[in-house]
N, C-alpha and C. Protein backbone atom coordinates (compact mmCIF):
# COMPACT_ATOMS: atom_id res chain seq x y z
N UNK A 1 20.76 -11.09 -23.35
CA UNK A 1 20.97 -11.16 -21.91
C UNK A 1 22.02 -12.22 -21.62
N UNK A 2 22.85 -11.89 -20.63
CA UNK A 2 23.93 -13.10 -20.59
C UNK A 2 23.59 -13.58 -19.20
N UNK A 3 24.58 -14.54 -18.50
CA UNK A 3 24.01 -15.28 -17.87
C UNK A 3 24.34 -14.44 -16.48
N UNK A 4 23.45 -15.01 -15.28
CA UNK A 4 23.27 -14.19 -13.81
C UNK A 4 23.58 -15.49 -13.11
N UNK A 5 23.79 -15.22 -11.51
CA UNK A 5 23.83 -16.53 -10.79
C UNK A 5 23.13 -15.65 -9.42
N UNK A 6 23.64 -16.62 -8.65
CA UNK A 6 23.48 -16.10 -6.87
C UNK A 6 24.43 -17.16 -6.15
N UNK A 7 24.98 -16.44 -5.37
CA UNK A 7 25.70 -17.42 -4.96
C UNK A 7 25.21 -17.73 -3.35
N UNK A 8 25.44 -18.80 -2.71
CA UNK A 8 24.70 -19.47 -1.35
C UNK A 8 25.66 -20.33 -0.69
N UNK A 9 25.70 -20.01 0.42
CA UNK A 9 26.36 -20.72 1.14
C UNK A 9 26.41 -20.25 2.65
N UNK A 10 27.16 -20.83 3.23
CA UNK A 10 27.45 -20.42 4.97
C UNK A 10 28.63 -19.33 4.70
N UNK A 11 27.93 -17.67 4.50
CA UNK A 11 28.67 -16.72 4.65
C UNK A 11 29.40 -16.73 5.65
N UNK A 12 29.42 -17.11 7.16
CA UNK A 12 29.49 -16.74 7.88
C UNK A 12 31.13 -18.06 7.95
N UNK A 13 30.90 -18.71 7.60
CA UNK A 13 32.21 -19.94 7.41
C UNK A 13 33.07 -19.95 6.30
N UNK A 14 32.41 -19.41 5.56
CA UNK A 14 33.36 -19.70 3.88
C UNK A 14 33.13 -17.59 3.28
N UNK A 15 32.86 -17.04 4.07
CA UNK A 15 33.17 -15.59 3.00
C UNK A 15 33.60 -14.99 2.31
N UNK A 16 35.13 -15.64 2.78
CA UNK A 16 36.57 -15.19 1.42
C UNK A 16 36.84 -16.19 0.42
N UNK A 17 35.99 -17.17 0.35
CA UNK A 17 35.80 -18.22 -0.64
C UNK A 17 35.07 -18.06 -1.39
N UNK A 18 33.41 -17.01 -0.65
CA UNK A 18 32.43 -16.38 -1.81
C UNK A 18 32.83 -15.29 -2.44
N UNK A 19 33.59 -14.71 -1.69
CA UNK A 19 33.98 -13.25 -2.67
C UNK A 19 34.74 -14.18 -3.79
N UNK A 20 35.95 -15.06 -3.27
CA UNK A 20 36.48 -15.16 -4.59
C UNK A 20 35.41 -15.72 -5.55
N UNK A 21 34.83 -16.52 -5.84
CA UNK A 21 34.13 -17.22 -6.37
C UNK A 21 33.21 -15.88 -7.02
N UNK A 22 32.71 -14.87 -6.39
CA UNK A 22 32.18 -13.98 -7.12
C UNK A 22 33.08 -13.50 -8.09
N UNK A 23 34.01 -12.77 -7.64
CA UNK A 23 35.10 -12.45 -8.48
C UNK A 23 35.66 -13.14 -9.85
N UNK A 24 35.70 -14.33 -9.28
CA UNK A 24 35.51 -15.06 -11.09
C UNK A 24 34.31 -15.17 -11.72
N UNK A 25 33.12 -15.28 -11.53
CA UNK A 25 32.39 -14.98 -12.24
C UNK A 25 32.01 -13.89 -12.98
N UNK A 26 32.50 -13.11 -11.87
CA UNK A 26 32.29 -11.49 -12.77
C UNK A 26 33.07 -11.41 -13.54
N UNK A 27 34.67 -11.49 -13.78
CA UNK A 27 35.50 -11.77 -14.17
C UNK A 27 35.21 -12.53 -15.75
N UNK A 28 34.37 -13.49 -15.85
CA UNK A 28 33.88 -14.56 -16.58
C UNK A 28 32.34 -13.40 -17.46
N UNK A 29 32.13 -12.42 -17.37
CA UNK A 29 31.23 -12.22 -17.53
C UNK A 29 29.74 -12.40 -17.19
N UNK A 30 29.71 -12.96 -16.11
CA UNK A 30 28.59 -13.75 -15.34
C UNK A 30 27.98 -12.45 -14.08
N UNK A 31 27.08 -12.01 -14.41
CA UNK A 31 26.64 -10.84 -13.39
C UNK A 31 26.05 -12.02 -11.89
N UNK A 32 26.06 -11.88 -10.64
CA UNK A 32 26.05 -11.68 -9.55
C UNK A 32 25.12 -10.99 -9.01
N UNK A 33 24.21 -11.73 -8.53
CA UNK A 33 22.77 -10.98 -8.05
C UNK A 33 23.31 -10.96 -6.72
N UNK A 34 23.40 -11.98 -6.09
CA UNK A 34 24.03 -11.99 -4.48
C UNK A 34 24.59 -12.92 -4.45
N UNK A 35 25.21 -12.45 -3.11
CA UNK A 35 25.60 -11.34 -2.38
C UNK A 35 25.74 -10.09 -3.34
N UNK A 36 25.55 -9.32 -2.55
CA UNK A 36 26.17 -7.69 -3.06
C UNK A 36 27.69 -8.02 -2.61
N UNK A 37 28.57 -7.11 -3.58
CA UNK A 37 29.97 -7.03 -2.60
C UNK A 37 30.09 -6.42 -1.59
N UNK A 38 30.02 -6.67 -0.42
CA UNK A 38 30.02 -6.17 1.26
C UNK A 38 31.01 -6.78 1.96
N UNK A 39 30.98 -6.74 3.33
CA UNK A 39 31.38 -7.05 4.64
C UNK A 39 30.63 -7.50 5.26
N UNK A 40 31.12 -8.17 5.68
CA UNK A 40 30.20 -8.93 7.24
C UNK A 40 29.98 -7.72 8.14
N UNK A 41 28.75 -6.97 8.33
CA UNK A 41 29.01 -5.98 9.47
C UNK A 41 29.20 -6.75 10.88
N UNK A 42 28.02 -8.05 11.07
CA UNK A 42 28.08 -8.67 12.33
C UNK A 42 27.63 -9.91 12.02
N UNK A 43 27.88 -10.66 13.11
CA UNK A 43 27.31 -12.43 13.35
C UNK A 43 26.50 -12.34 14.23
N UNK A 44 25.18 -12.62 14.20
CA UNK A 44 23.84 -12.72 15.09
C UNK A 44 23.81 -14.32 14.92
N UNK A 45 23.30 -14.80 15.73
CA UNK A 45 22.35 -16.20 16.00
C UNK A 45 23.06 -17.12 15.08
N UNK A 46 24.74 -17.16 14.59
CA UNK A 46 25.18 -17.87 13.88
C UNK A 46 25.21 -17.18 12.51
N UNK A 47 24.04 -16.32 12.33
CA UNK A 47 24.43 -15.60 10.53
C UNK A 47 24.82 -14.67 10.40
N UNK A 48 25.41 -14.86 9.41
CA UNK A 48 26.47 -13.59 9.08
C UNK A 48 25.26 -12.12 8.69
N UNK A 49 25.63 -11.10 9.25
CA UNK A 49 24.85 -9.86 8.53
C UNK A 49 25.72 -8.84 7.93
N UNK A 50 24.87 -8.35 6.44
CA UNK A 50 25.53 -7.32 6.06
C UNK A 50 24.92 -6.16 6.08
């Protein structure tokens, strides 16, 4: 089994900073539990939803 992460943060402020950051890990061989790769569909109450 190789290694997994999750990544966390304020989707809703930094999103194109988590994709990249996913992207190298996957990249790196590192599977990505979450986020899924998505879109922001909307911003409710400050959080981002996908």
């Amino acid at each position: 089994m190789g290694f997994r992460c999750v990544l966390h943060g304020s989707f809703r402020k930094h999103f194109e900073e988590i994709v990249r950051a996913r992207r190298a890990f996957e990249a790196a061989g590192i599977e990505v539990l979450a986020p899924k790769d998505a879109e922001i569909a909307s911003v409710k109450d400050g959080f981002a939803l996908f």
